[in-house]
Protein backbone atom coordinates (compact mmCIF):
# COMPACT_ATOMS: atom_id res chain seq x y z
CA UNK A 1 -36.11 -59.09 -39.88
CA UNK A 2 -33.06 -57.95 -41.90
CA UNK A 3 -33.99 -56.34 -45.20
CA UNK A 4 -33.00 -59.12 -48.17
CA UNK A 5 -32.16 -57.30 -51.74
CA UNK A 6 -31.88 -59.33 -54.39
CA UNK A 7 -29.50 -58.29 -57.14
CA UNK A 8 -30.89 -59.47 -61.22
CA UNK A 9 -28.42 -61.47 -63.23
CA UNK A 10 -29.86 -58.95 -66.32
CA UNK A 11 -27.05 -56.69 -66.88
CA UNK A 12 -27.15 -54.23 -70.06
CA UNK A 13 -23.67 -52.95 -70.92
CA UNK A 14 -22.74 -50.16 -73.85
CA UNK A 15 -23.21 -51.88 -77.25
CA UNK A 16 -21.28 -49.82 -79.85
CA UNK A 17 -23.54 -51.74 -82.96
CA UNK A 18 -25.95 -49.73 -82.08
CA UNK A 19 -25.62 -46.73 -84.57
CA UNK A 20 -28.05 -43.94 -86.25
CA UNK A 21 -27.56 -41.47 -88.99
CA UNK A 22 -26.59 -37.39 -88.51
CA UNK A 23 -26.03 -35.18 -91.25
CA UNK A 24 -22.55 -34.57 -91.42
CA UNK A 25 -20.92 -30.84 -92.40
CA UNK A 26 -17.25 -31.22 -93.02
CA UNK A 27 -16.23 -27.37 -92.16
CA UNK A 28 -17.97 -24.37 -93.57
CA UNK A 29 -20.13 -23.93 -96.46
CA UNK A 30 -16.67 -23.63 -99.12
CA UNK A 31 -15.55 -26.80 -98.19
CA UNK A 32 -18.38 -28.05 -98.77
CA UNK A 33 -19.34 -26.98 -102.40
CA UNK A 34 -15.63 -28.33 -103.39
CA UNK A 35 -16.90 -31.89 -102.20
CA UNK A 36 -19.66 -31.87 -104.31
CA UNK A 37 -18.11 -30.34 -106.92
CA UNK A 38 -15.56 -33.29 -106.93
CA UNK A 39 -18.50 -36.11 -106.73
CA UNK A 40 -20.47 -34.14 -109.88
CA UNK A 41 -16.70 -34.13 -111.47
CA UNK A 42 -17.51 -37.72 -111.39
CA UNK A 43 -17.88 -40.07 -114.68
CA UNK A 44 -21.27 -41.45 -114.79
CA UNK A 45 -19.97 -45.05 -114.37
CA UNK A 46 -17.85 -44.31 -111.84
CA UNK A 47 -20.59 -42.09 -109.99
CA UNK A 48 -22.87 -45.46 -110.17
CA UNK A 49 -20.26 -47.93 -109.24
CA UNK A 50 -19.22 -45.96 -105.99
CA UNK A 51 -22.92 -45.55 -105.54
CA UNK A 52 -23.39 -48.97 -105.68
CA UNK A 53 -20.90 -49.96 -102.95
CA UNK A 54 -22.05 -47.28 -100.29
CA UNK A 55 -25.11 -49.20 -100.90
CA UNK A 56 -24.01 -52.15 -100.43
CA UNK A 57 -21.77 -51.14 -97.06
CA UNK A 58 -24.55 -49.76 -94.99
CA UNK A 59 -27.90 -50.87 -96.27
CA UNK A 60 -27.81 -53.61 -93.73
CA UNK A 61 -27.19 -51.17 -91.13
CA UNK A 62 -29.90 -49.09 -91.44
CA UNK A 63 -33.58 -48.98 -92.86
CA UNK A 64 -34.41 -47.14 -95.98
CA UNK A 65 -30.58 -45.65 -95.88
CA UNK A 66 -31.44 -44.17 -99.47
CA UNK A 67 -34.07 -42.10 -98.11
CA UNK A 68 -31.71 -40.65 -95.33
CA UNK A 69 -29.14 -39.88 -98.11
CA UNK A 70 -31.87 -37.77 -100.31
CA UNK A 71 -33.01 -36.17 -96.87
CA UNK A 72 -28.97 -34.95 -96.34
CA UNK A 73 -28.95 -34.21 -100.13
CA UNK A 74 -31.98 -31.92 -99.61
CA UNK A 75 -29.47 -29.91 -96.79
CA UNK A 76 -26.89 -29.37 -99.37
CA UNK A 77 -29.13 -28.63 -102.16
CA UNK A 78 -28.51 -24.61 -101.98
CA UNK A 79 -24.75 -25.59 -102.59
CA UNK A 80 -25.23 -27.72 -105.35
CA UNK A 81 -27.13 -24.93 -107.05
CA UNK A 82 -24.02 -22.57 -105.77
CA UNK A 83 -21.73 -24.43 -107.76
CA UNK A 84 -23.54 -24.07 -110.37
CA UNK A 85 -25.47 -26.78 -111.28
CA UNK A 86 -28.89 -27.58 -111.39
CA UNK A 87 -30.36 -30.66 -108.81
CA UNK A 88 -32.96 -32.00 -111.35
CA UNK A 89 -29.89 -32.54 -113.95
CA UNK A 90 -28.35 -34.57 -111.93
CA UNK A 91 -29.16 -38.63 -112.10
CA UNK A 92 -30.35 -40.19 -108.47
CA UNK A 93 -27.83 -42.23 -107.66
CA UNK A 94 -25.36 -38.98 -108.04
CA UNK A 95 -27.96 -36.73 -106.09
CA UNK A 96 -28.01 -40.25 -103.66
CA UNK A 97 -24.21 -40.34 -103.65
CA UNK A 98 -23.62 -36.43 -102.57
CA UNK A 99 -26.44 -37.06 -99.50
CA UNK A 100 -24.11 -40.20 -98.87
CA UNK A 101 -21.01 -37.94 -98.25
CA UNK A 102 -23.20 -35.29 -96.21
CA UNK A 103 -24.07 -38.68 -93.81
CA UNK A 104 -22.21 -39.88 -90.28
CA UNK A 105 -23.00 -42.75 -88.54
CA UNK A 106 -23.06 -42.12 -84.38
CA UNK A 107 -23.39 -44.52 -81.94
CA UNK A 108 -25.42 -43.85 -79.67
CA UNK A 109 -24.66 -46.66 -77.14
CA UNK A 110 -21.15 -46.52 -77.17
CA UNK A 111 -19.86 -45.17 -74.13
CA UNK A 112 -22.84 -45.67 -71.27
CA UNK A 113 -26.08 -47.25 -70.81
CA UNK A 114 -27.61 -46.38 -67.49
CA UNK A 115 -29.79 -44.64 -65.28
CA UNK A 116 -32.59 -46.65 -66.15
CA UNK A 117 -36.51 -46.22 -65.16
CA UNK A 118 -39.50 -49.14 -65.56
CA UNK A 119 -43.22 -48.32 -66.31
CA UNK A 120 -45.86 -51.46 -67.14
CA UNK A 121 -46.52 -51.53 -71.18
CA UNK A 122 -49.39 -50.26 -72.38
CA UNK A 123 -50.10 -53.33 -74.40
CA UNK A 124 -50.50 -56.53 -71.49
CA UNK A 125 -51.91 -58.89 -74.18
CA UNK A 126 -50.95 -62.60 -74.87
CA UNK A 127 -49.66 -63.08 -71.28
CA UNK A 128 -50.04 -65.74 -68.50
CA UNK A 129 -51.44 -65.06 -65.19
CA UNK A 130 -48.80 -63.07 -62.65
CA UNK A 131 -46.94 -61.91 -65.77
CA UNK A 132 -46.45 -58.19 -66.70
CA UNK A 133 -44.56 -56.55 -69.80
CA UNK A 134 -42.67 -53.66 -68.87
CA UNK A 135 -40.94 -51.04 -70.94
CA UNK A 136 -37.22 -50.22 -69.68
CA UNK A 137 -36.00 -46.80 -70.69
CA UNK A 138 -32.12 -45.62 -70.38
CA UNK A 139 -29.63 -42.90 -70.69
CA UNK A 140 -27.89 -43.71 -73.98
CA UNK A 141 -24.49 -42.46 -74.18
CA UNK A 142 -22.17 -41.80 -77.49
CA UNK A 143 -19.46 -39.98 -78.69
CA UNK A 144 -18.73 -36.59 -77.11
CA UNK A 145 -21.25 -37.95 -73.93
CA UNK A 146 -24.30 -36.68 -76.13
CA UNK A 147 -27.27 -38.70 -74.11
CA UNK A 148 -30.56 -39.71 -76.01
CA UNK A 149 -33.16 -41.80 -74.58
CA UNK A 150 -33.48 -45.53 -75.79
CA UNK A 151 -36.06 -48.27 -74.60
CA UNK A 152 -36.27 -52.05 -74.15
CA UNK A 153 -38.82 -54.28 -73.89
CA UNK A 154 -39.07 -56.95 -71.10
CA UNK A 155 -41.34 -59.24 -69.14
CA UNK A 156 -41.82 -60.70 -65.32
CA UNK A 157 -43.28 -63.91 -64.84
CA UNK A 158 -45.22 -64.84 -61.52
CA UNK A 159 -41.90 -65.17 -59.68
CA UNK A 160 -40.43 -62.05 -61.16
CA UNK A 161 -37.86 -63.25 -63.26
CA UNK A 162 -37.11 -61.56 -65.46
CA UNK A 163 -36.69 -61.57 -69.50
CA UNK A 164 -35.99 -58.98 -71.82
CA UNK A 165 -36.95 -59.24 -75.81
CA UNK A 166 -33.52 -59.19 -78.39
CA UNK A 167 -32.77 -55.57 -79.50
CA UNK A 168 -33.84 -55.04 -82.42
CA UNK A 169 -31.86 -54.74 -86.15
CA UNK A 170 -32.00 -51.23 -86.87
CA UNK A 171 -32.33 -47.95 -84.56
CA UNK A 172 -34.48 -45.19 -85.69
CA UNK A 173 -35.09 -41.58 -84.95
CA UNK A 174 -38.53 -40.13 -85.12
CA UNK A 175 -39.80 -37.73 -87.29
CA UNK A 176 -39.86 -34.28 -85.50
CA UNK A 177 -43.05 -32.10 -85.96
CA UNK A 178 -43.34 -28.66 -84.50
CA UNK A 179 -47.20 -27.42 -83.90
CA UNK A 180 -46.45 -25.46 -81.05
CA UNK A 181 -48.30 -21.56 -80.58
CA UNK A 182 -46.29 -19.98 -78.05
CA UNK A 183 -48.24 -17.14 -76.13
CA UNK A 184 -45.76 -13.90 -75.54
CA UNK A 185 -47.07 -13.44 -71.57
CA UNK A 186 -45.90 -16.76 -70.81
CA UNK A 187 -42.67 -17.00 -73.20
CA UNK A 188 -41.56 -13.86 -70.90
CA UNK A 189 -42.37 -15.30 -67.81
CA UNK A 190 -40.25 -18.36 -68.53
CA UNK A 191 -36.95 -15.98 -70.14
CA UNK A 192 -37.35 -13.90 -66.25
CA UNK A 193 -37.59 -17.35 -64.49
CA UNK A 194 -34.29 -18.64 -66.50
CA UNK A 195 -32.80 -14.86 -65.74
CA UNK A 196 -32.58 -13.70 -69.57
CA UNK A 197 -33.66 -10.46 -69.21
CA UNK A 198 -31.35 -8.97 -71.46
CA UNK A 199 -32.25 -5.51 -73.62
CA UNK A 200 -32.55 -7.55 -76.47
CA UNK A 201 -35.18 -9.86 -75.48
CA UNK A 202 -37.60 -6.99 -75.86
CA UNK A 203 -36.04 -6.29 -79.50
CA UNK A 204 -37.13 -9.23 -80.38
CA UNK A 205 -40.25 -10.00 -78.96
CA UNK A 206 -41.62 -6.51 -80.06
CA UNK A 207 -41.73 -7.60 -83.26
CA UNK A 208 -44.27 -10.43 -82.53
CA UNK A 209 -47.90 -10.54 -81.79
CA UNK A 210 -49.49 -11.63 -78.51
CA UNK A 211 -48.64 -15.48 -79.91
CA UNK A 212 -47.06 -16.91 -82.30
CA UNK A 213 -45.05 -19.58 -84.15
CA UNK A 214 -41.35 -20.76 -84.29
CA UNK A 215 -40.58 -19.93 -87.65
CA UNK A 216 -42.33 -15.90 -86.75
CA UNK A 217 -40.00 -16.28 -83.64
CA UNK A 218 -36.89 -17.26 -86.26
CA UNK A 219 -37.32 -14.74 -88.25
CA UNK A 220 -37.44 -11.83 -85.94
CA UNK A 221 -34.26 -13.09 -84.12
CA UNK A 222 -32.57 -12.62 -87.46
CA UNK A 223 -33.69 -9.16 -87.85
CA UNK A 224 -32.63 -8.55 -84.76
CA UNK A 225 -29.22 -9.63 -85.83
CA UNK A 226 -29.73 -7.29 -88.82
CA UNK A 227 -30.50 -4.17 -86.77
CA UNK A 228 -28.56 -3.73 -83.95
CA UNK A 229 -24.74 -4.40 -83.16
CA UNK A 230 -24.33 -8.11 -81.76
CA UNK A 231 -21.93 -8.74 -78.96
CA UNK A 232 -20.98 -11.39 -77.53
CA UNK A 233 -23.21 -11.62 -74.54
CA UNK A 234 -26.37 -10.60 -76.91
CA UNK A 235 -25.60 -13.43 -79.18
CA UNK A 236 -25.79 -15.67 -76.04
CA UNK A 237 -29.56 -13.95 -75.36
CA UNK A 238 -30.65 -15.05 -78.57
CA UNK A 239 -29.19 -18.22 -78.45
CA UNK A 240 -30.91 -18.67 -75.32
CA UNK A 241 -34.46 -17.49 -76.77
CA UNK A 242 -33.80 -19.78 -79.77
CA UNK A 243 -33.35 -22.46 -77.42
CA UNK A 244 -36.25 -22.33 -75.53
CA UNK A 245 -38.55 -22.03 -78.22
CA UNK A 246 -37.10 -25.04 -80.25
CA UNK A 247 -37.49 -26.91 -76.71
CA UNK A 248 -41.76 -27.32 -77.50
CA UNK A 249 -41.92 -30.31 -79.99
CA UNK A 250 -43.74 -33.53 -80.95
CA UNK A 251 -42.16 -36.48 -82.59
CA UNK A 252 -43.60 -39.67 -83.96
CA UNK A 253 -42.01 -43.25 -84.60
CA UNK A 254 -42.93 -45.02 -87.38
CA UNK A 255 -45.23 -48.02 -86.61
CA UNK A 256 -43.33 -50.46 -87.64
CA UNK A 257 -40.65 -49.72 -85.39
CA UNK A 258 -40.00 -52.30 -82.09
CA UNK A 259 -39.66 -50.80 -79.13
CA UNK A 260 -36.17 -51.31 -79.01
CA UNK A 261 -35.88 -49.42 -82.31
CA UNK A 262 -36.94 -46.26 -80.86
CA UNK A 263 -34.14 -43.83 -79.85
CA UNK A 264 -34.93 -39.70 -78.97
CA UNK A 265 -31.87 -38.41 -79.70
CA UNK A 266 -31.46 -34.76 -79.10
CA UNK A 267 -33.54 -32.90 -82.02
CA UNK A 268 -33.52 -29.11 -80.55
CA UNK A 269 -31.10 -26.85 -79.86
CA UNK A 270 -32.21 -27.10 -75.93
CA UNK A 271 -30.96 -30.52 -76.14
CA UNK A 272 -27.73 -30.33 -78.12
CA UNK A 273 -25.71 -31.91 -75.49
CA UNK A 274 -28.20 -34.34 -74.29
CA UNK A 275 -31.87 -35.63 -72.99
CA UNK A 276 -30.65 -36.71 -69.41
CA UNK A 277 -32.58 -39.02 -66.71
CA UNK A 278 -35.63 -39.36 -67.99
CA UNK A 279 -38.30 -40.64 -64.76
CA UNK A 280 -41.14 -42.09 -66.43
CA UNK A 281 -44.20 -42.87 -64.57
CA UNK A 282 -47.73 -43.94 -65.29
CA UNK A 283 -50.09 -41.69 -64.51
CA UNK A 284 -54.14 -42.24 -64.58
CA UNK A 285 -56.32 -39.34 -64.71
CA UNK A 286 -59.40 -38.61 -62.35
CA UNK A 287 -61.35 -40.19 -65.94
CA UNK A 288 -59.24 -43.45 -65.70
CA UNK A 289 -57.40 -42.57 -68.61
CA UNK A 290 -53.98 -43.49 -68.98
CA UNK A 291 -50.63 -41.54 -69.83
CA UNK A 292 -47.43 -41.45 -69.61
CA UNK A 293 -45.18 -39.30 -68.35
CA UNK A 294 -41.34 -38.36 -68.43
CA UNK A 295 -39.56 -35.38 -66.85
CA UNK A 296 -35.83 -35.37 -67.74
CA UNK A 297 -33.09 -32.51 -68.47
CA UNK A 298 -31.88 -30.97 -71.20
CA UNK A 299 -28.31 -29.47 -71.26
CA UNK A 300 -26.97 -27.47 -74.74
CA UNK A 301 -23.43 -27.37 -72.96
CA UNK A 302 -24.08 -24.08 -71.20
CA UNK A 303 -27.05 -24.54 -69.11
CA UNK A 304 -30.07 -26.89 -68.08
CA UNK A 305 -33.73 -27.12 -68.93
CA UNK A 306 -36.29 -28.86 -67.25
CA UNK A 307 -38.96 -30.45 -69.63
CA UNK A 308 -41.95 -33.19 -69.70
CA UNK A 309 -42.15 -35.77 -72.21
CA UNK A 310 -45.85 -37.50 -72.35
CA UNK A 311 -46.99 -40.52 -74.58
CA UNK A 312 -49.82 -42.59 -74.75
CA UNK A 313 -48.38 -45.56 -76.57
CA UNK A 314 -44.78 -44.77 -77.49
CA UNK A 315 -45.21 -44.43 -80.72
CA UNK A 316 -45.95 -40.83 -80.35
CA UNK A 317 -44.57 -38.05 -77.91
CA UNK A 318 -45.37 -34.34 -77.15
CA UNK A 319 -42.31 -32.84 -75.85
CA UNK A 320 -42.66 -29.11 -73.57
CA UNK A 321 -40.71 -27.29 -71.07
CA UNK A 322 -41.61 -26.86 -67.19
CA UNK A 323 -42.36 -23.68 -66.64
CA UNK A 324 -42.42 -22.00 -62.33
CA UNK A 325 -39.34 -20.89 -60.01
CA UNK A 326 -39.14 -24.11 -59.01
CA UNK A 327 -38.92 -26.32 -61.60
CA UNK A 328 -35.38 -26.02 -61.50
CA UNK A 329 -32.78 -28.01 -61.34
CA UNK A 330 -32.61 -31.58 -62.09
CA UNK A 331 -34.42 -34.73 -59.78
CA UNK A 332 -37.75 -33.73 -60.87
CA UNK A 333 -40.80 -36.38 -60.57
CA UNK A 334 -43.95 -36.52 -61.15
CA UNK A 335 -46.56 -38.81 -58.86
CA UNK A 336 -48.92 -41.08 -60.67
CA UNK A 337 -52.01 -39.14 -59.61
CA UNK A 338 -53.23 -35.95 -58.54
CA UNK A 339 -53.74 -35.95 -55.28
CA UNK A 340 -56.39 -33.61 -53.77
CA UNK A 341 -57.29 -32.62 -57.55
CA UNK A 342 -53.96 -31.43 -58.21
CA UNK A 343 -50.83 -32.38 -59.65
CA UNK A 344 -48.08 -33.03 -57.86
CA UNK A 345 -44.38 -33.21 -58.20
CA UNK A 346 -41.07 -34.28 -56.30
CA UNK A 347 -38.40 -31.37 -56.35
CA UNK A 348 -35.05 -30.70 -55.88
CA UNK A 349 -35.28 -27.24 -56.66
CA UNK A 350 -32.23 -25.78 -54.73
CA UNK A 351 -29.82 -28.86 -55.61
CA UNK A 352 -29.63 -30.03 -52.35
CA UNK A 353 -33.22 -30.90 -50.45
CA UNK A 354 -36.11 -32.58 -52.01
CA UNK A 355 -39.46 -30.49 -52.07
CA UNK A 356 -43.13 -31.02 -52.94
CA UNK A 357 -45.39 -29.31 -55.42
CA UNK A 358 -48.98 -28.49 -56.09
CA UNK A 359 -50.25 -27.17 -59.60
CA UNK A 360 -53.46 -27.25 -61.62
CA UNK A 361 -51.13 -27.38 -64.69
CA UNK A 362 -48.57 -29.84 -65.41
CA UNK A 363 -46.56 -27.64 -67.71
CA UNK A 364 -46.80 -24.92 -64.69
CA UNK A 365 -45.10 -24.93 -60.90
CA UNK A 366 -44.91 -21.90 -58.95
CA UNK A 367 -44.26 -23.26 -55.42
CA UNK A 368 -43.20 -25.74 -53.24
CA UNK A 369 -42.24 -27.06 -49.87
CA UNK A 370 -39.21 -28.62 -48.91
CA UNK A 371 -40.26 -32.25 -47.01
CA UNK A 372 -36.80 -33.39 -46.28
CA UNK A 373 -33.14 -32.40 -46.21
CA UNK A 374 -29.91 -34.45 -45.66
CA UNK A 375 -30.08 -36.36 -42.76
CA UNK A 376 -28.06 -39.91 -42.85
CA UNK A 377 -24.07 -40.00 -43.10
CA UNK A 378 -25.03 -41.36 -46.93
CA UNK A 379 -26.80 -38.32 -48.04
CA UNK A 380 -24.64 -35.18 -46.21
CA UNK A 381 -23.89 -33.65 -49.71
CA UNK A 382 -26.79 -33.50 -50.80
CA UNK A 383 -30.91 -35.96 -51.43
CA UNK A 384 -32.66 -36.01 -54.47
CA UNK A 385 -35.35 -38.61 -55.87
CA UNK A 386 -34.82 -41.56 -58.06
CA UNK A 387 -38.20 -41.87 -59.71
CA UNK A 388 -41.62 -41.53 -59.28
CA UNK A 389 -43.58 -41.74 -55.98
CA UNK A 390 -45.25 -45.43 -55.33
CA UNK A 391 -48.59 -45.91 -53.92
CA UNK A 392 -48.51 -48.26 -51.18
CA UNK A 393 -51.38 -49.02 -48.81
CA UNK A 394 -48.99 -47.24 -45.89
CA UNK A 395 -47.78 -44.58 -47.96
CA UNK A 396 -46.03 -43.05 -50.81
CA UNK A 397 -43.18 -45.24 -51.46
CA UNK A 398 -40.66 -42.28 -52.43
CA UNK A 399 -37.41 -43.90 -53.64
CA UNK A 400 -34.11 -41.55 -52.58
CA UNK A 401 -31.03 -41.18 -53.79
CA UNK A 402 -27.94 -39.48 -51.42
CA UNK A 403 -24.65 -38.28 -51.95
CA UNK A 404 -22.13 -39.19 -49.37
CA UNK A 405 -18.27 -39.81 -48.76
CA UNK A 406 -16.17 -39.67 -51.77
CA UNK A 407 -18.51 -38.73 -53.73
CA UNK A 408 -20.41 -42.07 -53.40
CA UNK A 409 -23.94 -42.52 -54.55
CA UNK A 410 -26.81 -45.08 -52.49
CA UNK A 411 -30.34 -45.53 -52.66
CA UNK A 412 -32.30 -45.35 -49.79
CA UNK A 413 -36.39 -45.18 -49.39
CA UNK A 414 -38.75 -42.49 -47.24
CA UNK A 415 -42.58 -42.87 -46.72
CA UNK A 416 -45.24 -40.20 -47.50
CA UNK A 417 -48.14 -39.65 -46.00
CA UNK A 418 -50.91 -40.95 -48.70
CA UNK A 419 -53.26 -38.01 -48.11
CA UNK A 420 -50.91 -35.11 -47.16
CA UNK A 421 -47.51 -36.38 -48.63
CA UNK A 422 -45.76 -33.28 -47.56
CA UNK A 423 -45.69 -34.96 -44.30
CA UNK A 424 -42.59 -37.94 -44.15
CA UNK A 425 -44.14 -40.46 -41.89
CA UNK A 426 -40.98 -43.28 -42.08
CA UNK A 427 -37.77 -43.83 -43.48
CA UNK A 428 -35.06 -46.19 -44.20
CA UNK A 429 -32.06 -45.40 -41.91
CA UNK A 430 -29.37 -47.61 -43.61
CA UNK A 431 -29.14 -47.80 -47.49
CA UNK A 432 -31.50 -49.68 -49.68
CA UNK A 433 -28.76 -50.30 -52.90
CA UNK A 434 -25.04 -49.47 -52.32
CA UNK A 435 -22.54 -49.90 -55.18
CA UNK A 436 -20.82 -53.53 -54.45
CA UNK A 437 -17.04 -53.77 -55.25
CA UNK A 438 -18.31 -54.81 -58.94
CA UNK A 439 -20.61 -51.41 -59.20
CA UNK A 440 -18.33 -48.98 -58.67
CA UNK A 441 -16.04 -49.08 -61.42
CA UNK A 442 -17.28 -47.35 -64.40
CA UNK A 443 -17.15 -43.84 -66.13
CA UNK A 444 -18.62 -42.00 -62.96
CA UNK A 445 -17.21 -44.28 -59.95
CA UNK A 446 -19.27 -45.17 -57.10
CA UNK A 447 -22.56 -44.63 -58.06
CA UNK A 448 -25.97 -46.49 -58.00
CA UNK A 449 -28.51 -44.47 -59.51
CA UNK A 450 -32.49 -45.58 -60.45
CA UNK A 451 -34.92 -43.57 -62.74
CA UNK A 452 -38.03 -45.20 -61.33
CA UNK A 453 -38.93 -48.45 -59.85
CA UNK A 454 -42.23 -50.28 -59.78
CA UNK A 455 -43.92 -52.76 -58.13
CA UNK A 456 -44.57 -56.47 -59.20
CA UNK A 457 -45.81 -59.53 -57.20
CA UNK A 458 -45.07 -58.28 -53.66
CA UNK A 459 -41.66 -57.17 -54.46
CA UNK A 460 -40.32 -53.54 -55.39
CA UNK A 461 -38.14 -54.01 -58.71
CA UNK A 462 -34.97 -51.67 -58.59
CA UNK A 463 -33.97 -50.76 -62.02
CA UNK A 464 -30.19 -49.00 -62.05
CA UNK A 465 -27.24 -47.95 -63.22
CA UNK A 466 -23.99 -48.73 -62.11
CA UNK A 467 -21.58 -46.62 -62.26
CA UNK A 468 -22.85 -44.18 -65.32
CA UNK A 469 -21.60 -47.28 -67.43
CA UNK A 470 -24.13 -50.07 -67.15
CA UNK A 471 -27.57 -51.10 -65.85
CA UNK A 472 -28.83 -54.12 -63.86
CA UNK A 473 -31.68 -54.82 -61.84
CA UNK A 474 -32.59 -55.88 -57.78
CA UNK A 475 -35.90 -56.94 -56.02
CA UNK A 476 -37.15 -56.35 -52.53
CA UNK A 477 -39.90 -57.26 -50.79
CA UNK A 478 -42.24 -55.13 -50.35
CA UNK A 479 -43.84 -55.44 -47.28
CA UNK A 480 -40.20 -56.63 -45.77
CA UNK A 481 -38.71 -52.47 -46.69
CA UNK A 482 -41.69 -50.74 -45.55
CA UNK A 483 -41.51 -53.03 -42.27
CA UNK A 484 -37.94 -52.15 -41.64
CA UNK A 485 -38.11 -48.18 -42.09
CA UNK A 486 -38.35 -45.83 -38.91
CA UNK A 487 -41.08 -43.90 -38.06
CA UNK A 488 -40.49 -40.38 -37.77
């Protein structure tokens, strides 16, 4: 029997309405005290009235957009006290006004929305029988291609259609928290395993204790700066120290938030350029309990970090680096459960093959074994993963993805062995999704890329993106894919 894929009519393109707040520097630090010493310059009414019609302009667009102006007026305070005057002189709506010119909007949807994955919701109340809620997450992508990762809420009925809930109003950023104690052994260990073993990276890690915090970390990069004479390269080190220490984080959404509300937009230097492809996946503990999980990569512009996300209701997230030789490189994925009382993870460590790894600690991955290399005409350049591992009766239900001619990216599917699944026992010798003539125009052309798939009333249900550009969604039967792979 021919395999049958059946593309979704849900199709989520790049919505530019979709816009947050950044704080906004115009130039250096001089520039900046003239601006505010032109809005103190001011008349009173004319300080209100202007006031008044920011208001007016953006309230709508955001919530609580006073409270993000007296957050940017709190980053500009140490100029306004520069110039001269003192903060608690000043009258709100002129304190209000300065955080107003300190404020940019960004879109954050602009330019892509794709690479999605699909994980059940935590909450399954209020729902009729062969339904399931589902949270969709993307790749968000704005102005100078920063990614972020943004979520929607949807819902299968019995027959798996499919129906996603209206975006919500407003888009929100979490507050960030930082709790982390780093211990120095293992800060090392990562700096070696990212090659950063630079002079200077004992000059600064001398000065600290066998663990410490990020702001102790801060401060003895700066007197590091203060001692010795910074080149160019040694400015990169600490840059690079900086970044991995700022890459440990939690960050919590307010409650009253939808789901569509929530955005993580890059918060840490690690991220500055983007939070790419995150895989989410639920995974149950050996308890029962229930979390979930996201790998994904962070790129500052000059190089890549692995890191795990993990939530238990996505309200709240604890964000940490992957730490091991070969968590490296991007395509990592996590399976749902530990298998033989360890964790395990899909790999593409050497950007080309896709590898297997044991560990008794997430956060840690030391080795692995490479299950499967470039084999079809589709996947020559180069085979990586495109979500999670699925348990099927038969198998682990890896989905693939493969690089072929022109640069063209499919989909294709391999089968694990359940017990040992460094073993492939099947795979799918033609492609499962290839980009249709519709697909393959976008920003990145020829691509069809997934995140993570689940499974749903018989059928496998294929979120991706088309293109880097947009997302959509296909279905497969379950049984009918795993009946038409070859046994190896």
């Amino acid at each position: 029997m021919a395999l049958t894929v059946h593309r979704k009519s849900v199709k989520f393109i790049p919505d530019p309405k979709r816009v947050i707040t950044r704080f906004f520097m115009p130039g250096q630090e001089d520039r900046a005290q003239a601006i505010i010493q032109r809005i103190v310059s001011l008349p009173e009414d004319s300080c209100r009235q202007l006031f008044n019609d920011v208001l007016r302009s953006f309230s709508k667009r955001h919530r609580n957009i006073s409270k993000i102006f007296e957050t940017n007026f709190k980053n500009v305070e140490h100029l306004v006290k520069r110039n001269g005057f003192e903060p608690d002189a000043l009258t709100r709506e002129r304190k209000l006004l300065i955080g107003s010119y300190f404020t940019q909007e960004y879109s954050i949807e602009a330019a892509a929305f794709f690479n999605p994955s699909i994980v059940e919701d935590p909450y399954q109340g209020n729902l009729n029988n062969g339904q399931l809620r589902v949270i969709a997450s993307f790749r968000a992508t704005g102005e100078g291609h920063i990614s972020s990762i943004v979520f929607r809420s949807g819902t299968f009925d019995s027959t798996n259609n499919l129906t996603f809930a209206p975006a919500g109003n407003f888009v929100d950023v979490p507050e960030m928290v930082k709790r982390h104690v780093y211990k120095k052994t293992t800060f090392l260990r990562k700096l070696e395993e990212m090659r950063i073993v630079k002079d200077v990276v004992g000059t600064v890690m001398d000065r600290l204790g066998d663990s410490f915090i990020y702001g102790e970390l801060l401060a003895s990069i700066e007197e590091t700066r203060k001692s010795i004479e910074i080149t160019h390269t040694k400015e990169k080190v600490l840059q690079a120290i900086n970044w991995l220490a700022s890459s440990h984080y939690e960050i919590t959404f307010s409650l009253d938030t939808a789901i569509s509300e929530r955005v993580i937009f890059p918060v840490s230097y690690s991220e500055s350029n983007g939070i790419e492809d995150a895989r989410f996946v639920k995974f149950t503990g050996e308890d029962g309990k229930v979390t979930y999980y996201a790998t994904y990569t962070a790129y500052n512009g000059f190089t890549i970090l692995p890191k795990l996300m993990e939530t238990e209701d996505f309200y709240h997230f604890k964000i940490m680096p992957l730490h091991g030789n070969y968590a490296q490189n991007k395509g990592l994925a996590l399976f749902p459960r530990k298998i033989g009382g360890k964790y395990a993870m899909i790999s593409r460590c050497d950007g080309e093959n896709i590898y297997i790894m044991y560990s008794d600690n997430i956060n840690i991955w030391p080795d692995a074994v490479k299950i499967r290399e470039p084999f079809l005409p589709e996947e020559f350049v180069k085979i990586g993963t495109a979500g999670s591992p699925i348990e099927t009766e038969r198998g682990w239900l890896l989905i693939t993805h493969g690089v072929g001619p022109v640069r063209t990216y499919t989909l294709g599917a391999v089968l694990l062995d359940l017990d040992n699944p460094t073993r492939v026992i099947a795979y799918l010798d033609t492609p499962l999704l290839a980009p249709t003539e519709e697909e393959r125009e976008g920003y990145v052309p020829n691509v069809v890329y997934s995140c993570g798939s689940i499974v749903h009333n018989g059928e496998l249900i294929i979120p991706y993106g088309m293109s880097d550009y947009s997302s959509s969604f296909a279905t497969v039967g379950l049984e009918n894919l795993l009946d038409e792979m070859t046994a190896v």
